[in-house]
N, C-alpha and C. Protein backbone atom coordinates (compact mmCIF):
# COMPACT_ATOMS: atom_id res chain seq x y z
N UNK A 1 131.08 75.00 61.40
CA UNK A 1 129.79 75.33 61.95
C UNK A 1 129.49 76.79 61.61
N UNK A 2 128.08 77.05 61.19
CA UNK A 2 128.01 78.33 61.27
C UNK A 2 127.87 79.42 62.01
N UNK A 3 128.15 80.36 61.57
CA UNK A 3 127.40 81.30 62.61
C UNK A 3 126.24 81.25 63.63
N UNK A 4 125.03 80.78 62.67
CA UNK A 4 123.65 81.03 63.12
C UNK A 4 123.36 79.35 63.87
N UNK A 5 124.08 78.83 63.58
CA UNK A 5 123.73 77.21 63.85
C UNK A 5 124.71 77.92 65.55
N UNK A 6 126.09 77.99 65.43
CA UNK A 6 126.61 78.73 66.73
C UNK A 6 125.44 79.24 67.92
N UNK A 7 124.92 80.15 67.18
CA UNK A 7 124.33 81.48 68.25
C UNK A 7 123.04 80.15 68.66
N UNK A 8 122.37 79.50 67.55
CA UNK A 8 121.12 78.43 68.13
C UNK A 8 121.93 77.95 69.10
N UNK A 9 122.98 77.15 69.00
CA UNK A 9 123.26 76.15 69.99
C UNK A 9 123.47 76.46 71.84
N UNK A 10 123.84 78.36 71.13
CA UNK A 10 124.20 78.98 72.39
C UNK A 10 123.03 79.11 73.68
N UNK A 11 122.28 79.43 72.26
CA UNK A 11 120.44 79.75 72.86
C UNK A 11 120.35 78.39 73.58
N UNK A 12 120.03 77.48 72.93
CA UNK A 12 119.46 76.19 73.31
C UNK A 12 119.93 76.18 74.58
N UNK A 13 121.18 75.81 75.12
CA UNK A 13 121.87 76.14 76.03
C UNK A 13 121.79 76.63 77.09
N UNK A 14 121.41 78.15 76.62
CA UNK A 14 121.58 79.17 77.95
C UNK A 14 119.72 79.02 78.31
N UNK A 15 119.07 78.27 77.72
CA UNK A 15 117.56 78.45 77.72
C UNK A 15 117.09 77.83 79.52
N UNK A 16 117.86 76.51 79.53
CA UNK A 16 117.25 75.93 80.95
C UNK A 16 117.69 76.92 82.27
N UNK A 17 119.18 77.32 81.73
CA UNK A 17 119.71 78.20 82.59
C UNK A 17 118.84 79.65 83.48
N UNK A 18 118.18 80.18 82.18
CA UNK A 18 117.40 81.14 81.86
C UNK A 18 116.12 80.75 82.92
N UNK A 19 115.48 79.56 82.63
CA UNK A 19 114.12 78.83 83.49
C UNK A 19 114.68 78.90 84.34
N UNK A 20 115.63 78.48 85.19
CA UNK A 20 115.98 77.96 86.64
C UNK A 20 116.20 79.39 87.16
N UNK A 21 116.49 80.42 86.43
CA UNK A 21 116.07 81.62 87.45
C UNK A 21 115.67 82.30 87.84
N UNK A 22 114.40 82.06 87.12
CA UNK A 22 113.09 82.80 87.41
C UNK A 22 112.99 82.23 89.06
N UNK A 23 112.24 82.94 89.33
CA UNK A 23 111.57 82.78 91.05
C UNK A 23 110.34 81.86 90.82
N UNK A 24 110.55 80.91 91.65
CA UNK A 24 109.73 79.90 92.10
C UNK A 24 108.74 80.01 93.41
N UNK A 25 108.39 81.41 93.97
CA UNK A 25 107.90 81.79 95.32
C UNK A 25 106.99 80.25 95.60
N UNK A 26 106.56 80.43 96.89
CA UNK A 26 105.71 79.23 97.38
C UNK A 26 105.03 80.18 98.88
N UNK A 27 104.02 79.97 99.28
CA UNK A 27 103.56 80.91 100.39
C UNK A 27 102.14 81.19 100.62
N UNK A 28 101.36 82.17 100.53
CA UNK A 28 99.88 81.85 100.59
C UNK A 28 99.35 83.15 99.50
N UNK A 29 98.19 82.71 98.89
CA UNK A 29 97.44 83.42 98.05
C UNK A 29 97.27 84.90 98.77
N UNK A 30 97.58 85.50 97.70
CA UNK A 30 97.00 87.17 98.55
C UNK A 30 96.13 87.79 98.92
N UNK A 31 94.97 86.53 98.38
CA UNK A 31 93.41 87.21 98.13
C UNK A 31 92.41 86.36 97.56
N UNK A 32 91.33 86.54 97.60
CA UNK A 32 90.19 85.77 97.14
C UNK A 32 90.41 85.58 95.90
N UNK A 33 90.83 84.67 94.63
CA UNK A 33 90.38 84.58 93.38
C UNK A 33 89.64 83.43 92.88
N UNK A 34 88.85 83.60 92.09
CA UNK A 34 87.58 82.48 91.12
C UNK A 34 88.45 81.80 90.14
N UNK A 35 88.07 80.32 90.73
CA UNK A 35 88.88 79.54 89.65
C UNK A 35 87.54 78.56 89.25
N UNK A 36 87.75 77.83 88.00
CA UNK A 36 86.77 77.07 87.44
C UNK A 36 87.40 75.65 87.67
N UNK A 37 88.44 76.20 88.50
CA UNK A 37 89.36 74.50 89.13
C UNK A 37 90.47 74.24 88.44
N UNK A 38 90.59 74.91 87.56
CA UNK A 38 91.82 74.72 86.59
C UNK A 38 92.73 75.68 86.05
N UNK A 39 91.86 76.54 86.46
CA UNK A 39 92.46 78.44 85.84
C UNK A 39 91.86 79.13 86.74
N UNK A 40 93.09 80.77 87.22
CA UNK A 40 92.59 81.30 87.80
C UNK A 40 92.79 83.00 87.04
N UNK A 41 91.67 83.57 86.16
CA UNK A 41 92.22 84.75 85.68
C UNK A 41 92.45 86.09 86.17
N UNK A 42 93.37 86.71 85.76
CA UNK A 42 93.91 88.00 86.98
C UNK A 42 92.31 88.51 86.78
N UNK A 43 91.33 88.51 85.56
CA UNK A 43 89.89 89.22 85.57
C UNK A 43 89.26 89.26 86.96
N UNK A 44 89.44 87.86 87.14
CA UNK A 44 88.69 87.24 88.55
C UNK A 44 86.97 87.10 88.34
N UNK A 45 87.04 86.85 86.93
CA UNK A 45 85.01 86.88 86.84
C UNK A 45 84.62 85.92 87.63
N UNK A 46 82.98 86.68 88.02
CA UNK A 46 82.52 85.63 88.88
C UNK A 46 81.99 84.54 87.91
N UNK A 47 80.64 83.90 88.14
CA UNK A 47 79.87 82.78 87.05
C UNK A 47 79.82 81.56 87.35
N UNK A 48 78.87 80.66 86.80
CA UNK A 48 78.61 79.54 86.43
C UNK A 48 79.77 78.27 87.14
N UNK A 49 79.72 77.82 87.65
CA UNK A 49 81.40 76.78 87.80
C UNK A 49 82.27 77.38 88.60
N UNK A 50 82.25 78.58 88.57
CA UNK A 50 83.31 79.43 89.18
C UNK A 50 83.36 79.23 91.45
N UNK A 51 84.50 78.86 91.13
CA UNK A 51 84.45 78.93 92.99
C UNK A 51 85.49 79.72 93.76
N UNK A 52 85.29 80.25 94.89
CA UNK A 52 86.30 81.47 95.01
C UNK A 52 87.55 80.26 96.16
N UNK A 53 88.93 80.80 95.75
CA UNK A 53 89.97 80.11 96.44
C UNK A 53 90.00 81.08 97.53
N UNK A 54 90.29 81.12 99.00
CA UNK A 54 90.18 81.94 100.18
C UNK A 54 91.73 82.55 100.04
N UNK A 55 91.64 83.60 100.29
CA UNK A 55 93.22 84.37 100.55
C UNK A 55 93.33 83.44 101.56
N UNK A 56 94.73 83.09 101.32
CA UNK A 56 95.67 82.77 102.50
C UNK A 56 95.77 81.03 102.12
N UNK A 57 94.91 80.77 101.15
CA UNK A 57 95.61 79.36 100.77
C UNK A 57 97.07 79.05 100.59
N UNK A 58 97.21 78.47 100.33
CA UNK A 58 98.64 77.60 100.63
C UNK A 58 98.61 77.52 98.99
N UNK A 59 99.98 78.43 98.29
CA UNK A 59 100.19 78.27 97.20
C UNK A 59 101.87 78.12 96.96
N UNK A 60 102.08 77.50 95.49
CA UNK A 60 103.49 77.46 95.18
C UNK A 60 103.63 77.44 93.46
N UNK A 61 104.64 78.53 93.29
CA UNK A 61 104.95 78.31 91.34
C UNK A 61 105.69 77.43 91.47
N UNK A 62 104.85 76.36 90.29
CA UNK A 62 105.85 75.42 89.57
C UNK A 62 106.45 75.38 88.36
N UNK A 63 105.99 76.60 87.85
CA UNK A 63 106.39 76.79 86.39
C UNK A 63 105.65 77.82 86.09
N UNK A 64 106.31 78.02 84.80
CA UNK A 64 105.87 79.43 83.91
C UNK A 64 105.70 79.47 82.83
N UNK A 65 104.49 80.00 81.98
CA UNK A 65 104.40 79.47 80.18
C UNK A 65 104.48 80.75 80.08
N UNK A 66 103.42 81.08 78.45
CA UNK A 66 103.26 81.89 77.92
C UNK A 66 101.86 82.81 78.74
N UNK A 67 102.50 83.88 79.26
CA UNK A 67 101.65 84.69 80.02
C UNK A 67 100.47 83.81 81.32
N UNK A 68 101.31 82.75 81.83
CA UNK A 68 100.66 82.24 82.83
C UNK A 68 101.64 81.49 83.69
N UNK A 69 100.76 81.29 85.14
CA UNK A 69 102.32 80.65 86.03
C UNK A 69 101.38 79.68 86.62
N UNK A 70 101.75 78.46 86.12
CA UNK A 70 101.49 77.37 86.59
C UNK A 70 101.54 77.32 87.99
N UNK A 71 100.92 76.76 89.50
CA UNK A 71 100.96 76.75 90.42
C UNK A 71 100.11 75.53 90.96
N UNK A 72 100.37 75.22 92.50
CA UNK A 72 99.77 74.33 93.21
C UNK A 72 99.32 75.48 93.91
N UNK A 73 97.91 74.80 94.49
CA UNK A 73 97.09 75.98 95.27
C UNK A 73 96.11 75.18 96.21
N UNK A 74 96.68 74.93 97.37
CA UNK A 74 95.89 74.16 98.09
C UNK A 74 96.36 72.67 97.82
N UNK A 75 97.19 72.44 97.16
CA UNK A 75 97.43 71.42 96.95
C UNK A 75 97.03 71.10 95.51
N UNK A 76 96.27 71.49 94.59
CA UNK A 76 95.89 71.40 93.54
C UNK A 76 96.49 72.10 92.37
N UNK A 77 96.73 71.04 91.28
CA UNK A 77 97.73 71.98 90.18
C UNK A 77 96.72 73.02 89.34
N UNK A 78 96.53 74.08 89.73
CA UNK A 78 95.88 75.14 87.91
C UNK A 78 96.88 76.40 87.61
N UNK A 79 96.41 76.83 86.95
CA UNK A 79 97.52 78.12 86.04
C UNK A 79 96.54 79.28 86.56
N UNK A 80 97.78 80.31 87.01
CA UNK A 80 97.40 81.58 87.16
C UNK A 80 97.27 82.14 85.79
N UNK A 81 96.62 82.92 85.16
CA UNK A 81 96.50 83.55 84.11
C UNK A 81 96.84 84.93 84.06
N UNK A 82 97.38 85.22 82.99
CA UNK A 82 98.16 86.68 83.38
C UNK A 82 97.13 87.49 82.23
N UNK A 83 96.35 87.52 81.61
CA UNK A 83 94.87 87.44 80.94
C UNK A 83 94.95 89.31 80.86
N UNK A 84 95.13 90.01 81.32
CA UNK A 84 94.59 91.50 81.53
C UNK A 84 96.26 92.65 82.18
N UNK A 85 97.23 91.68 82.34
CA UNK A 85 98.12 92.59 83.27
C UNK A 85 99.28 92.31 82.65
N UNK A 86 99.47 92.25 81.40
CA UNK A 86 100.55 91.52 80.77
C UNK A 86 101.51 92.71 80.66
N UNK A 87 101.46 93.85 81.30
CA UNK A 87 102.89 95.00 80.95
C UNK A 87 103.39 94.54 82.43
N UNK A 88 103.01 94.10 83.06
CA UNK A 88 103.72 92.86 84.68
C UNK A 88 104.58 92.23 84.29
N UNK A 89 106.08 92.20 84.52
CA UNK A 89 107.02 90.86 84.08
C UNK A 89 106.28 89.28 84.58
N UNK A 90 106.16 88.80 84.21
CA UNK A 90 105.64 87.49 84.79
C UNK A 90 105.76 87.70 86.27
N UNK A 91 106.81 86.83 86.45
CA UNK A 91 107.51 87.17 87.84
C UNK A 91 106.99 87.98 88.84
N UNK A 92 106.88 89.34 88.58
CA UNK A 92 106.66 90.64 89.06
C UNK A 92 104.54 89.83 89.15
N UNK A 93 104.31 88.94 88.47
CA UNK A 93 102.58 88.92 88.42
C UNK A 93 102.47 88.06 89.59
N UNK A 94 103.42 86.93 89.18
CA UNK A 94 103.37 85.96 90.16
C UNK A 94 103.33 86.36 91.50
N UNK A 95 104.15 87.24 91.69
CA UNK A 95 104.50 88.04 93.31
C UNK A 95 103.44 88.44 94.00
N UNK A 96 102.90 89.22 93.23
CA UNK A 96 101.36 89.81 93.79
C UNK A 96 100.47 88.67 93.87
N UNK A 97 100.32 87.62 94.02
CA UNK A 97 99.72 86.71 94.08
C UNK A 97 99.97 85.87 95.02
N UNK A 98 101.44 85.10 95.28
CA UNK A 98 102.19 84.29 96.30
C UNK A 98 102.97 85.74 97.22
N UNK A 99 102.66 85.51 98.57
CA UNK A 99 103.06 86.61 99.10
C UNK A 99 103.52 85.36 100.26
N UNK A 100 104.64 86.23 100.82
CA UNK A 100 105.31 85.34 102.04
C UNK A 100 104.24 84.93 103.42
N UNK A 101 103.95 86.16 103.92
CA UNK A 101 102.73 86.04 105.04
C UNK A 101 101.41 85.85 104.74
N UNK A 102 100.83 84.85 105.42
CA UNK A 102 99.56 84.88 105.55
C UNK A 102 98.37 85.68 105.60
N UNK A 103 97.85 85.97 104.91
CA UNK A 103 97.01 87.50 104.94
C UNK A 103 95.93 86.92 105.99
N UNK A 104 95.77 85.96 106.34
CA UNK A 104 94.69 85.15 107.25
C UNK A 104 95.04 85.84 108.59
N UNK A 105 96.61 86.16 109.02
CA UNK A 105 96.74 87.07 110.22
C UNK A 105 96.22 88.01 110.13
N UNK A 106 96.06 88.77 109.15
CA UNK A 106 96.20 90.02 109.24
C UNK A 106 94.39 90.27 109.42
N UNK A 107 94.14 89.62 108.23
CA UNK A 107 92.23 89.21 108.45
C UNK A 107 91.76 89.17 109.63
N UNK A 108 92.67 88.73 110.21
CA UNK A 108 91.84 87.83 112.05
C UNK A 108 92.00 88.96 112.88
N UNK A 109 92.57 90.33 112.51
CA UNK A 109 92.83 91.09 113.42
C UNK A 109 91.63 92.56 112.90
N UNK A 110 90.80 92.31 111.68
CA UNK A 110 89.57 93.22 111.28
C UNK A 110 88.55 93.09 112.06
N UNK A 111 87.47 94.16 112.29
CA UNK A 111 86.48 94.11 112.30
C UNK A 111 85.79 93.11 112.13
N UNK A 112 84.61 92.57 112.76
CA UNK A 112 84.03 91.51 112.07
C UNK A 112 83.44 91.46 110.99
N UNK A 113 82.73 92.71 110.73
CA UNK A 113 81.73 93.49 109.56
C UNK A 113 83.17 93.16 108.05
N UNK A 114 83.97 93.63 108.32
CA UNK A 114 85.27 93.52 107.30
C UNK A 114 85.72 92.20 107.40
N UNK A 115 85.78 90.75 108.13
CA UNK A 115 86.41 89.90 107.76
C UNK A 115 85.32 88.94 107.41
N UNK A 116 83.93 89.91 107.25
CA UNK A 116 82.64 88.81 106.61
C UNK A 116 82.56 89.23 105.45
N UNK A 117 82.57 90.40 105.01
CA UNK A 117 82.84 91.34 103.24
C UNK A 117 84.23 90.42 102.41
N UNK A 118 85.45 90.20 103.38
CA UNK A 118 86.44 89.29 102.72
C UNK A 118 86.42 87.70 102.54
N UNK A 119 85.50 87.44 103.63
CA UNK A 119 85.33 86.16 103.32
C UNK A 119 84.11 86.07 102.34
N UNK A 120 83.48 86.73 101.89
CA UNK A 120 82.16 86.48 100.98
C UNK A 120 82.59 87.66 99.40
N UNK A 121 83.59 87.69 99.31
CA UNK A 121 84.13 88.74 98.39
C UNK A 121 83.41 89.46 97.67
N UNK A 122 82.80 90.65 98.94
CA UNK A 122 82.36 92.03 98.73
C UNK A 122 82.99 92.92 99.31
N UNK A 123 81.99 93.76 99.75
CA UNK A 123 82.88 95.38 100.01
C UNK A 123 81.60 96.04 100.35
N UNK A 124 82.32 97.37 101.19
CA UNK A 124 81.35 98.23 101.56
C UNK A 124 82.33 99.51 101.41
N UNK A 125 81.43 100.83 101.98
CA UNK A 125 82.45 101.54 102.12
C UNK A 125 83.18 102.16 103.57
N UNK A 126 84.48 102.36 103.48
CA UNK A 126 85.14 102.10 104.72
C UNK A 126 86.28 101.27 104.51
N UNK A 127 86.21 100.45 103.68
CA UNK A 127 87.00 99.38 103.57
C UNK A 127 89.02 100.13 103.36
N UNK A 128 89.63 99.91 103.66
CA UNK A 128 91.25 100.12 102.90
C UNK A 128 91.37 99.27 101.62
N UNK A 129 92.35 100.24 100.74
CA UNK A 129 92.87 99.44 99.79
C UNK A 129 93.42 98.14 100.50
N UNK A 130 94.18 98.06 101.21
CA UNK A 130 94.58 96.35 101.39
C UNK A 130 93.44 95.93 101.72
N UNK A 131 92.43 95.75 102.48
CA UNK A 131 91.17 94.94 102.31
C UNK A 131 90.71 94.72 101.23
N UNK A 132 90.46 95.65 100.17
CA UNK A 132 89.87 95.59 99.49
C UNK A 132 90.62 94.62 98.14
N UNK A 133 91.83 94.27 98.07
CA UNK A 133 92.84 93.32 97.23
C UNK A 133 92.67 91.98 98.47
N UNK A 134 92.44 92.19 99.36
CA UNK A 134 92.14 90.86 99.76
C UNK A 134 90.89 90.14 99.37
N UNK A 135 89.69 91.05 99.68
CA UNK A 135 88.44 90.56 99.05
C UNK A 135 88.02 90.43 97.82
N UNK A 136 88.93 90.96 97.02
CA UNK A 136 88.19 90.97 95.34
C UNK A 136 89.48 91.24 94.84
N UNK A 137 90.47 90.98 95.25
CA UNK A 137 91.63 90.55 94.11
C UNK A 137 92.35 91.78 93.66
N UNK A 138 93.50 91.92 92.39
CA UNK A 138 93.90 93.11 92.03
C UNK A 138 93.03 93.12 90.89
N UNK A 139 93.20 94.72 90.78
CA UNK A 139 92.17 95.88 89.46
C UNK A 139 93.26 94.94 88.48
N UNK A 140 93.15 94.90 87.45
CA UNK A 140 93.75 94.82 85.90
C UNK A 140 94.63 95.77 85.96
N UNK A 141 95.93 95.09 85.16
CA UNK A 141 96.64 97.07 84.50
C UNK A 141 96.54 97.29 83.34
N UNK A 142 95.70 96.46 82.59
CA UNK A 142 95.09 96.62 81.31
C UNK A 142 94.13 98.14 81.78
N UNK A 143 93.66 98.11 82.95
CA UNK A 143 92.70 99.50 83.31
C UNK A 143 92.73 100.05 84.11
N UNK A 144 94.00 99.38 84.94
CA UNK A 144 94.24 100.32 86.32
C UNK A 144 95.76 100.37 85.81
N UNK A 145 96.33 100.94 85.47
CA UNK A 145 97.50 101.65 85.37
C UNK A 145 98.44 102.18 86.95
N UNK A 146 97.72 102.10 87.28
CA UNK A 146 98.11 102.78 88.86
C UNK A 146 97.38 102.48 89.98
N UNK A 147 98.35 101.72 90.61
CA UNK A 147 97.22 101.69 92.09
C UNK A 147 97.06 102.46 93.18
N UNK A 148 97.53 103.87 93.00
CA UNK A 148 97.19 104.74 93.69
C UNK A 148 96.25 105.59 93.23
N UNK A 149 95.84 105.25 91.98
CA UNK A 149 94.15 105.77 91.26
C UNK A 149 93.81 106.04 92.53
N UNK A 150 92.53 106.79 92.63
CA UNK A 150 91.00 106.90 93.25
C UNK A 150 90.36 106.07 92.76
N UNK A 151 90.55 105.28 91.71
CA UNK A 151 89.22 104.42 91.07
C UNK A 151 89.77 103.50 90.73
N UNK A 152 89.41 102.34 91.12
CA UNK A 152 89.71 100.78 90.52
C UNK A 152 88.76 100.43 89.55
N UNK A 153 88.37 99.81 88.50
CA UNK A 153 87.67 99.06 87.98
C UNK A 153 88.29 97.58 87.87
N UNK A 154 86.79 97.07 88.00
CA UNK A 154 86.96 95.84 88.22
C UNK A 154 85.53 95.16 86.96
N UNK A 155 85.89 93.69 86.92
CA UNK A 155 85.01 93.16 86.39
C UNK A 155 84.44 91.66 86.89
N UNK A 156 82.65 91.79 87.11
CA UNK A 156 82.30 90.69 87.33
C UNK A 156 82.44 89.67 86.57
N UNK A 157 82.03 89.97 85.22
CA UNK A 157 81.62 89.29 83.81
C UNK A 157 81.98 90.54 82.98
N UNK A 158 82.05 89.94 81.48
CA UNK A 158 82.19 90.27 80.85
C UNK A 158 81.23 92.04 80.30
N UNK A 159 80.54 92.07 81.09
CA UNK A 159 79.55 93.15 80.56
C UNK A 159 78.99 93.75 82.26
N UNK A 160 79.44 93.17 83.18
CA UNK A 160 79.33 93.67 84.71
C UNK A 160 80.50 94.01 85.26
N UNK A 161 80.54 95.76 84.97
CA UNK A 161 81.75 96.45 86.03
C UNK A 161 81.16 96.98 87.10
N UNK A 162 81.97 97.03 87.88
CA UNK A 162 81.81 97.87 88.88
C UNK A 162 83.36 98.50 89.72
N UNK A 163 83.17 100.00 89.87
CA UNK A 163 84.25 100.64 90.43
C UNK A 163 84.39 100.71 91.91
N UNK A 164 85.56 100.69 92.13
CA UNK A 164 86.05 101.15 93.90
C UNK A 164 86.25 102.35 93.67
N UNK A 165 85.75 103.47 94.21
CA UNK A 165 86.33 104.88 94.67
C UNK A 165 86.88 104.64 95.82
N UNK A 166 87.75 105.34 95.79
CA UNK A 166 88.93 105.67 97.20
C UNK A 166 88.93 107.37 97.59
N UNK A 167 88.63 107.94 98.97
CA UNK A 167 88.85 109.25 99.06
C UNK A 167 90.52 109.52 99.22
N UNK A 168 90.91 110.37 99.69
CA UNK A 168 92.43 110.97 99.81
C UNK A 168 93.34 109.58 100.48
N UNK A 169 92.76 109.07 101.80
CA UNK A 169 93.30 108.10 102.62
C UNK A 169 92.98 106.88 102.23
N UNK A 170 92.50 106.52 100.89
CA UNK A 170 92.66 105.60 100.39
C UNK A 170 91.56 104.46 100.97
N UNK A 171 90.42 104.81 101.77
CA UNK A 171 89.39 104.88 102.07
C UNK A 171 88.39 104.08 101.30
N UNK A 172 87.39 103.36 100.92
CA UNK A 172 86.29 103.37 100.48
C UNK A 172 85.65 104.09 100.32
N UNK A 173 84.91 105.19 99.42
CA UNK A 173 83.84 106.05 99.60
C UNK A 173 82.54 105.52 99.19
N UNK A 174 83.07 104.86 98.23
CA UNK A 174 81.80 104.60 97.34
C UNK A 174 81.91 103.46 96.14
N UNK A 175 80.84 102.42 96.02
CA UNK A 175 80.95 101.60 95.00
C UNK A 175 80.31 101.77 94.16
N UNK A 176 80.31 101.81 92.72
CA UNK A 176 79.89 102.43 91.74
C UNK A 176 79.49 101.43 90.84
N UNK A 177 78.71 100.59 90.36
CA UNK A 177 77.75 99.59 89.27
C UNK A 177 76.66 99.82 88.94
N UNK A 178 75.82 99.23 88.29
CA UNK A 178 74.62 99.23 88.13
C UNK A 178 74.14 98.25 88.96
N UNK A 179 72.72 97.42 89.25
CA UNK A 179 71.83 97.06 90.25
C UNK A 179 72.41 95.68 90.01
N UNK A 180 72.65 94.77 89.08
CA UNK A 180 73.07 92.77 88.88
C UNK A 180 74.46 93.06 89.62
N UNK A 181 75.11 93.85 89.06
CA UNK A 181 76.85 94.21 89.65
C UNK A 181 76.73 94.55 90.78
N UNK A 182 76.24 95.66 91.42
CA UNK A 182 75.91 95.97 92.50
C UNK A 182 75.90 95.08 93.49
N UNK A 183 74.68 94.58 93.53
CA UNK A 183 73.83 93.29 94.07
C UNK A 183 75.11 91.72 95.03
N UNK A 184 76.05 92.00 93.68
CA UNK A 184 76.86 90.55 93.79
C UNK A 184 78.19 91.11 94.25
N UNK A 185 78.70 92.83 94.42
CA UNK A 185 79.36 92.74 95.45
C UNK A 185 79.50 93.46 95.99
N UNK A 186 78.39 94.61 96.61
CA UNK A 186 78.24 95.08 97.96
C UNK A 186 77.34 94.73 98.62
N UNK A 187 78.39 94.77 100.11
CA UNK A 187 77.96 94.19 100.96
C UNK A 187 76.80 95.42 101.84
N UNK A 188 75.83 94.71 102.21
CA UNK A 188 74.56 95.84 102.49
C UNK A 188 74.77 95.26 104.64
């Protein structure tokens, strides 16, 4: 046998081994994301078909491809899409997504003004960074590099951004779009 036929067979081998230890989390969504029922992209665009899944659904990985993690979500099979955040180990994407606790506790204990902005995934200002990943999902690290920025960008669509400013305390100050972006997610 050869060498290289050796090292394949080794691969082949150690490959299922390899799958079975990735993390399989199961637990509830972290946050509002737009799925078209079948895909959910870390982008989170709004649009056409698009319907928002409520933080705190009932989710579980069943698998993992190429830059996406297959999941049940509510009971329903679609793929998380890893679309914009791909310097994330998979794994490490999946996490931020399936979180152990219910963010629905934590919701039920806001303001009312704040658990109507999360349930209708907008924003005002005032809001905390954790509100604000509950209502509209995580920034990209294709453009947020850091989530202790002052500034998130985010995207509605393809050609509709709009920014989160954060003051020192991590605060809301200010939402930053033009008037269509604007419009679709601050909350007035």
């Amino acid at each position: 046998m050869s060498i290289r036929l050796a090292l394949s067979a080794l691969l082949l081998a150690a490959a299922p081994a390899a799958l079975m230890a990735q993390a399989m989390p199961e637990g509830f969504l972290c946050c509002n994301a737009r799925t078209d029922g079948k895909w959910i992209s870390d982008i989170n665009y709004s649009g056409p078909g698009k319907s928002i899944v409520p933080a705190g659904t009932p989710i579980k990985v069943t698998g993992y491809g190429r830059h996406r993690v297959m999941v049940q979500v509510g009971g329903t099979a679609q793929t998380l899409g890893n679309d914009y955040s791909r310097d994330l180990p998979l794994e490490t994407f999946a996490q931020r997504y399936v979180v152990a606790v219910d963010p629905q506790a934590k919701i039920s204990t806001f303001e009312p003004r704040v658990r109507e902005a999360i349930k209708s995934a907008r924003l005002f200002p005032g809001m905390t960074r954790e509100q604000v990943l509950m209502s509209v999902g995580y920034p990209v690290t294709s453009e947020n590099p850091r989530m202790e920025a002052t500034i998130w960008r985010y995207w509605l669509g393809m050609s509709d951004e709009f920014q989160v400013v954060f003051d020192a305390q991590g605060v809301v100050k200010e939402i930053g779009a033009l008037p269509l972006a604007r419009s679709q997610v601050l909350m007035e």
